[in-house]
PDB file of N, CA and C in Angstrom:
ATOM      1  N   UNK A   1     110.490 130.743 105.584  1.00  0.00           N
ATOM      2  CA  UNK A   1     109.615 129.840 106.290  1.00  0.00           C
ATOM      3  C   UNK A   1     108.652 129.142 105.331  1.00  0.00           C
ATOM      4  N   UNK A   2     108.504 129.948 104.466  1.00  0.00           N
ATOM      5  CA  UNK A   2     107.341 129.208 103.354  1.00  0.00           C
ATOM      6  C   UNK A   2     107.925 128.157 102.372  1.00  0.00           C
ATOM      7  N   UNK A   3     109.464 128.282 102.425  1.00  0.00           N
ATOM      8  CA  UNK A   3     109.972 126.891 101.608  1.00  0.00           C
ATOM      9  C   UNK A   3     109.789 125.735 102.681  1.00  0.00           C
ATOM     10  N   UNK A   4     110.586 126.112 103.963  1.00  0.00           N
ATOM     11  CA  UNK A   4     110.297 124.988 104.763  1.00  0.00           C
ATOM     12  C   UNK A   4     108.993 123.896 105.141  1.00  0.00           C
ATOM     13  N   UNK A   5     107.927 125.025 104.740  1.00  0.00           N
ATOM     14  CA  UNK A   5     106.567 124.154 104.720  1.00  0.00           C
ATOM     15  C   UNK A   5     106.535 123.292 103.636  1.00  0.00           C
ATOM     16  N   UNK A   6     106.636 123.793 102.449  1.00  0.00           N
ATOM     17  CA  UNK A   6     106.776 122.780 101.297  1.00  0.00           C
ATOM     18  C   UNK A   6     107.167 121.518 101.334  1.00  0.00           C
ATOM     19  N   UNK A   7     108.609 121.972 101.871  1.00  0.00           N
ATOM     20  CA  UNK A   7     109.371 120.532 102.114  1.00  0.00           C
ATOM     21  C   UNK A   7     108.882 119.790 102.699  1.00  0.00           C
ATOM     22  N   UNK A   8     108.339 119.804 103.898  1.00  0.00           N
ATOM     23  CA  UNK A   8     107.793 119.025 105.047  1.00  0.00           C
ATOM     24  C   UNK A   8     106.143 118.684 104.229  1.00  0.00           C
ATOM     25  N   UNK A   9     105.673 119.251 103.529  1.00  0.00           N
ATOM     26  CA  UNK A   9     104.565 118.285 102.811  1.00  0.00           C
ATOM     27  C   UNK A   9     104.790 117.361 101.683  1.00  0.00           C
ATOM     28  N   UNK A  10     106.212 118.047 100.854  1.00  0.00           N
ATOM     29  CA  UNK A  10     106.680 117.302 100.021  1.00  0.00           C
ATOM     30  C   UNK A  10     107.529 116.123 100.624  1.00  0.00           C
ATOM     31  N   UNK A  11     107.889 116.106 101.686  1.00  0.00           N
ATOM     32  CA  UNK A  11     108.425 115.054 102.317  1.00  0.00           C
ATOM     33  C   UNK A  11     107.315 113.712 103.421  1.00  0.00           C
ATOM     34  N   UNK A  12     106.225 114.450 103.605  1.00  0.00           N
ATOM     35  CA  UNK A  12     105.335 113.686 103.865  1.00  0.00           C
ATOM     36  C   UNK A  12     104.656 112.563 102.864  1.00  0.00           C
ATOM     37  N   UNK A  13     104.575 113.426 101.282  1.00  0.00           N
ATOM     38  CA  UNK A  13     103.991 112.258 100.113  1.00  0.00           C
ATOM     39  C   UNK A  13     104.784 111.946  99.876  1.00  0.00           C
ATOM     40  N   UNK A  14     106.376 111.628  99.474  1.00  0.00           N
ATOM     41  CA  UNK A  14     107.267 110.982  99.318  1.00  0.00           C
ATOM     42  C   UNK A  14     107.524 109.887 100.334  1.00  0.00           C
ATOM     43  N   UNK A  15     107.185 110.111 101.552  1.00  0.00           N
ATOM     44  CA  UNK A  15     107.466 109.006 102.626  1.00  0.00           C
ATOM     45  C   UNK A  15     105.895 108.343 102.510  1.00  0.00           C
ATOM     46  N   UNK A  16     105.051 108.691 102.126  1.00  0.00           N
ATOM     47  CA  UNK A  16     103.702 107.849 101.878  1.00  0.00           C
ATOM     48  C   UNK A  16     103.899 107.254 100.850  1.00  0.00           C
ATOM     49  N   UNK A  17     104.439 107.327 100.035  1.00  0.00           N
ATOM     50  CA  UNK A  17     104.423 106.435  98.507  1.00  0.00           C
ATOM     51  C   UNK A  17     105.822 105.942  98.676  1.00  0.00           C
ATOM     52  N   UNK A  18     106.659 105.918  99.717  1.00  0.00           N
ATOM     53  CA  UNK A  18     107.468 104.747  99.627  1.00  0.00           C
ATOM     54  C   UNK A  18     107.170 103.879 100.401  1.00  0.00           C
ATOM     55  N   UNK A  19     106.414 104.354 101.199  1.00  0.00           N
ATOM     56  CA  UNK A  19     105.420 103.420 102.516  1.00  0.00           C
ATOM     57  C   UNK A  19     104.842 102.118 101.568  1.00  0.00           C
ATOM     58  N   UNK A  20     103.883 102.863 100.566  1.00  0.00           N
ATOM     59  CA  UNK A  20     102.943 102.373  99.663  1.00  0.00           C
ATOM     60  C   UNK A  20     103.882 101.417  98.889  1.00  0.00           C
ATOM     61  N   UNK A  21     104.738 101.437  98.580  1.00  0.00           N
ATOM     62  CA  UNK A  21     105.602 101.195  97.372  1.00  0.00           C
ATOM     63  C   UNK A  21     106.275 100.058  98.176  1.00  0.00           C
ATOM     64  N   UNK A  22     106.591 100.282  99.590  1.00  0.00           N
ATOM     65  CA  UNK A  22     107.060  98.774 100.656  1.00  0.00           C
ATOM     66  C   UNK A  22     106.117  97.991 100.788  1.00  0.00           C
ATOM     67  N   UNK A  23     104.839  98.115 100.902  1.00  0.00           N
ATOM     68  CA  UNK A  23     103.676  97.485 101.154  1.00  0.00           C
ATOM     69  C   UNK A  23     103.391  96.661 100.173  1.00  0.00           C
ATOM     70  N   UNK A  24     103.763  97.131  98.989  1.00  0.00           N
ATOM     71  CA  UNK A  24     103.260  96.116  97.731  1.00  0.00           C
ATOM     72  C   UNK A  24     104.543  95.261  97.229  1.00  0.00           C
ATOM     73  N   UNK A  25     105.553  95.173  98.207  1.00  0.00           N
ATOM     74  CA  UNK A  25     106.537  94.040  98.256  1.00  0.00           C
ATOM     75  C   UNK A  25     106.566  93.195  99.138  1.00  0.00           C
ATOM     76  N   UNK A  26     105.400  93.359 100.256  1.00  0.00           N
ATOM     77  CA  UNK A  26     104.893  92.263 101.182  1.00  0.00           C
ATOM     78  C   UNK A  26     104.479  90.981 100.504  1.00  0.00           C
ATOM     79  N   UNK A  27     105.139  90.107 100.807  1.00  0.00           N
ATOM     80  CA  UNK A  27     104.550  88.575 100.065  1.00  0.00           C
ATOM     81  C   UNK A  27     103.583  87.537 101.060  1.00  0.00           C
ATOM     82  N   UNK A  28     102.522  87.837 101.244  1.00  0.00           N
ATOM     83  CA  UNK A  28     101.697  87.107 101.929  1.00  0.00           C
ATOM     84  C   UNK A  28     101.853  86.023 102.347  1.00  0.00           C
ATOM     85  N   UNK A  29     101.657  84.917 102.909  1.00  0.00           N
ATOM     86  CA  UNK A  29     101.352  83.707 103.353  1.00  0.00           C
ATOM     87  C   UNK A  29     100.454  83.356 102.486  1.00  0.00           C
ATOM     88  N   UNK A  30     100.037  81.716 101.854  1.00  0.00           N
ATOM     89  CA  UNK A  30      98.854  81.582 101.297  1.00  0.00           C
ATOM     90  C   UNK A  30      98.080  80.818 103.203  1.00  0.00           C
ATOM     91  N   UNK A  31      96.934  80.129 102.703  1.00  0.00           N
ATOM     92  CA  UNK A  31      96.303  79.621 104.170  1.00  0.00           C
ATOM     93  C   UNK A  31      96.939  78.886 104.529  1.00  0.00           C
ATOM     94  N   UNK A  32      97.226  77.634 103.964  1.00  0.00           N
ATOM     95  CA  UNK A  32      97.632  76.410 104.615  1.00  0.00           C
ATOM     96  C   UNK A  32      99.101  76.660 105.255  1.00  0.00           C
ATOM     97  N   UNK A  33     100.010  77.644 104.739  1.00  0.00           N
ATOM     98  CA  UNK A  33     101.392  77.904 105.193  1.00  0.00           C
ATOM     99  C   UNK A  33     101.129  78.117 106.633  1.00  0.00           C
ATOM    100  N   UNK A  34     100.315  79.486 106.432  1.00  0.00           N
ATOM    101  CA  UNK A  34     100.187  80.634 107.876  1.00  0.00           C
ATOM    102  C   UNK A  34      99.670  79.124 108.874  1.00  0.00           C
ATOM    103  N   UNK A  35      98.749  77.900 108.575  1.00  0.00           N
ATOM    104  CA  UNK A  35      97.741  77.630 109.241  1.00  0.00           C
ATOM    105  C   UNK A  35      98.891  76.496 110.389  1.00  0.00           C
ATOM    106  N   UNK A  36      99.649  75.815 109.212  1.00  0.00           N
ATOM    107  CA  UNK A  36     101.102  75.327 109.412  1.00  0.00           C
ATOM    108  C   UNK A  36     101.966  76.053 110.572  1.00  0.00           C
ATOM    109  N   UNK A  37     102.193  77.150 110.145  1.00  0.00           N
ATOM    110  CA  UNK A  37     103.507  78.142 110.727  1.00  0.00           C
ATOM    111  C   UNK A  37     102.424  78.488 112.169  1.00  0.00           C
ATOM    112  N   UNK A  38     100.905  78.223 112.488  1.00  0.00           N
ATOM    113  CA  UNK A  38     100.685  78.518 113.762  1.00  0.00           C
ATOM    114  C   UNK A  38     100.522  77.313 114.743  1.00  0.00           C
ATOM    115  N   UNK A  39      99.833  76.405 114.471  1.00  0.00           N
ATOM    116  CA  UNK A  39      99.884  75.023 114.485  1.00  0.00           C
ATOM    117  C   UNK A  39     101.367  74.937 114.968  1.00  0.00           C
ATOM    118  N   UNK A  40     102.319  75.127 114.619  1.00  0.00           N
ATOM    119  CA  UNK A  40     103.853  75.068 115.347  1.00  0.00           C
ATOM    120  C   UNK A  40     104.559  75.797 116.144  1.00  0.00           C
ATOM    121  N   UNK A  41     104.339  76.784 116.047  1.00  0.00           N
ATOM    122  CA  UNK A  41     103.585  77.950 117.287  1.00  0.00           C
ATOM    123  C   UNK A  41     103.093  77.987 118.261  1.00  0.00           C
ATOM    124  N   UNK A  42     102.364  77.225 118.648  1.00  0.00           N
ATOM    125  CA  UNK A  42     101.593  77.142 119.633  1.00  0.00           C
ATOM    126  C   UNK A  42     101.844  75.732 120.335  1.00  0.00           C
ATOM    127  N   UNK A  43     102.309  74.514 119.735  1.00  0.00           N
ATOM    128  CA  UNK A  43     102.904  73.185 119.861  1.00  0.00           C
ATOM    129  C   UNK A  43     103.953  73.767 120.160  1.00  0.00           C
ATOM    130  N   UNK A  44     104.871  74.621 120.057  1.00  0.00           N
ATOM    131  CA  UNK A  44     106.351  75.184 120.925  1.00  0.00           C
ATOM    132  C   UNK A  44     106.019  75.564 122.426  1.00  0.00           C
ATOM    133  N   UNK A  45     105.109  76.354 121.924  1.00  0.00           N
ATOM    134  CA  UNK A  45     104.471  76.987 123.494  1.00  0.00           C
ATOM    135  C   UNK A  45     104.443  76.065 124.383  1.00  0.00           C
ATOM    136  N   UNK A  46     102.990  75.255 123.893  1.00  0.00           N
ATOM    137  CA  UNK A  46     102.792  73.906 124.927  1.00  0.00           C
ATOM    138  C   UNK A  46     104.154  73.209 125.135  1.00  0.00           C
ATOM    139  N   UNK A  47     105.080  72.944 124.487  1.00  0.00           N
ATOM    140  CA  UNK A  47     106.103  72.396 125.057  1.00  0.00           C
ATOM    141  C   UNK A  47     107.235  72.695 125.854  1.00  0.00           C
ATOM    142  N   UNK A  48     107.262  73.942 125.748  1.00  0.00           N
ATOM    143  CA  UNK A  48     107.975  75.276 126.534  1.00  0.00           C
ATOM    144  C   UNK A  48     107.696  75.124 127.991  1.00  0.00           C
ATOM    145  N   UNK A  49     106.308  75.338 128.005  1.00  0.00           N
ATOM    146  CA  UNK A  49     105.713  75.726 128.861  1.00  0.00           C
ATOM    147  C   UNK A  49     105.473  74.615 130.464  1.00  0.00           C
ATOM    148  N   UNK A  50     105.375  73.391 129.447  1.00  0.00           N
ATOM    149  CA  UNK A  50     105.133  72.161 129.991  1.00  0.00           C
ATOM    150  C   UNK A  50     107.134  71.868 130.734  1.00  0.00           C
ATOM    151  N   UNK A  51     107.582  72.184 129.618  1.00  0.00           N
ATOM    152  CA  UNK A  51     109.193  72.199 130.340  1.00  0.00           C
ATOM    153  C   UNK A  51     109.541  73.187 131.619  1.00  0.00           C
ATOM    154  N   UNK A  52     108.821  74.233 131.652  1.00  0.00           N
ATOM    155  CA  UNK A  52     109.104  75.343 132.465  1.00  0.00           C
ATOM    156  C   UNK A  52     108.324  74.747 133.695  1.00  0.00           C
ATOM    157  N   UNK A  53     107.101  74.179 133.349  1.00  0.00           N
ATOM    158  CA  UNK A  53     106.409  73.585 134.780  1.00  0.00           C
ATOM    159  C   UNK A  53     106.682  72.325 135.419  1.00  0.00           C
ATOM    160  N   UNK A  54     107.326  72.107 134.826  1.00  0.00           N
ATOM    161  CA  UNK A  54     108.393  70.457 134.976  1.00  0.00           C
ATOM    162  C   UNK A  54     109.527  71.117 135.892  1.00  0.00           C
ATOM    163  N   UNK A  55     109.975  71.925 135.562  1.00  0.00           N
ATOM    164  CA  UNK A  55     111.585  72.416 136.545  1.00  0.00           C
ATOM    165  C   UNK A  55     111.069  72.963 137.490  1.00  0.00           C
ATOM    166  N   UNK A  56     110.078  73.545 137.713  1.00  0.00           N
ATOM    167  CA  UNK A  56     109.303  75.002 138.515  1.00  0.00           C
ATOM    168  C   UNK A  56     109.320  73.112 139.677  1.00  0.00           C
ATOM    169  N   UNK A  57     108.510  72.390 139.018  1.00  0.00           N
ATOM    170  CA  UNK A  57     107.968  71.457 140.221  1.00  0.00           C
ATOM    171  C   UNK A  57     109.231  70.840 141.089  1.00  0.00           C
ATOM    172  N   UNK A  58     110.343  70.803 140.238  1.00  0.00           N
ATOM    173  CA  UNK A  58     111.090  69.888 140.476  1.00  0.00           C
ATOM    174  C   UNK A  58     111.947  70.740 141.755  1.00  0.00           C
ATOM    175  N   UNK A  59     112.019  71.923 140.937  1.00  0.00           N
ATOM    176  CA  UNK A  59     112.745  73.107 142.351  1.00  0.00           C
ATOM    177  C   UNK A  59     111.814  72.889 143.298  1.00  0.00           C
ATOM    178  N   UNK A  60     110.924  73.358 143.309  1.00  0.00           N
ATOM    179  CA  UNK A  60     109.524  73.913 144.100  1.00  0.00           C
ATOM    180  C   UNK A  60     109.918  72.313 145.062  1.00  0.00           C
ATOM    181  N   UNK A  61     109.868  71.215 144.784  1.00  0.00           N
ATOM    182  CA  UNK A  61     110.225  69.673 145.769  1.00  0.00           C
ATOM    183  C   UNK A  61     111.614  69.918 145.993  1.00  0.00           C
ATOM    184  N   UNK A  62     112.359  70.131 145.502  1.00  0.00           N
ATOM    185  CA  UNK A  62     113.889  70.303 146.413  1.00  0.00           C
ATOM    186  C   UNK A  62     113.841  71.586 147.294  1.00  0.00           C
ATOM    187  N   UNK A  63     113.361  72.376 147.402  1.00  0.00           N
ATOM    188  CA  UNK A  63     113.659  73.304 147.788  1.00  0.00           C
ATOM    189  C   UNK A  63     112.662  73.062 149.343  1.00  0.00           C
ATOM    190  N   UNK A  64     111.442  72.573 148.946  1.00  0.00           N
ATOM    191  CA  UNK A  64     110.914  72.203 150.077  1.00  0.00           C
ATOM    192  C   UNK A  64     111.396  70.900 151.060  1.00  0.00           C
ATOM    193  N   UNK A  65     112.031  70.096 150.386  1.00  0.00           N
ATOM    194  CA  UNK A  65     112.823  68.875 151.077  1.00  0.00           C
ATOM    195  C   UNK A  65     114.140  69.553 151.405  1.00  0.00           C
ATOM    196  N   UNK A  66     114.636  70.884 150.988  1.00  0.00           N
ATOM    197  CA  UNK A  66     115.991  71.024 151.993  1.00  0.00           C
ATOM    198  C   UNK A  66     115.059  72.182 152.951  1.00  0.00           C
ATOM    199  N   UNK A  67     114.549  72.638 153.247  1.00  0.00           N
ATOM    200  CA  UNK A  67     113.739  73.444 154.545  1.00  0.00           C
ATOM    201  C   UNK A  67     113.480  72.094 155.111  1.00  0.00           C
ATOM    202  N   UNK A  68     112.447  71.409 155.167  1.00  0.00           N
ATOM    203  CA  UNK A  68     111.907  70.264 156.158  1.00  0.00           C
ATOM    204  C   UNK A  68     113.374  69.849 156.438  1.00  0.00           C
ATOM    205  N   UNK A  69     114.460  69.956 156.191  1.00  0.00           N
ATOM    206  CA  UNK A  69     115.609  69.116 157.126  1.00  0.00           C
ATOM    207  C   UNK A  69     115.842  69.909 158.317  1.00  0.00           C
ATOM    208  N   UNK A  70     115.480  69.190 159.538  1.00  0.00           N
ATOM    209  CA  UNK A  70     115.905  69.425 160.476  1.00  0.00           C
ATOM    210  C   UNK A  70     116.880  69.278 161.521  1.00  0.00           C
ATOM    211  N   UNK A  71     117.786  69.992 161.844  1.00  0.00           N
ATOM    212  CA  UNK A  71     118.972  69.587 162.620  1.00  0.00           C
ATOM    213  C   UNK A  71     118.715  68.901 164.018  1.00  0.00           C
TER     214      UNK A  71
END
């Protein structure tokens, strides 16, 4: 039982320093990229969104012009 503890601490700093060791192969954004890459982001959204409330209306009027038909 007392090797098994070892392992499991020796396997805890080995998975922290490859943690560490992934982390410092992260390549940042500088500002103007990130500021870019949200700026287009959010201009998708609004246009998404504006498309989704465009069809919503367009059902939402057909759907109410085939109920009002009355036989």
């Amino acid at each position: 039982m007392g090797q098994t503890e070892n392992k499991e601490k020796a396997q805890k700093v080995s998975w922290f320093t490859g943690l560490k060791a992934e982390f410092h192969k992260i390549i940042w954004p500088d500002q103007k990229s990130l500021v870019r890459q949200t700026v287009a982001v959010v201009v998708a959204s609004v246009v998404v969104g504006l498309i989704i409330a465009m069809l919503d209306w367009i059902i939402q009027y057909g759907v109410n012009f085939l109920v009002g038909l009355s036989f």
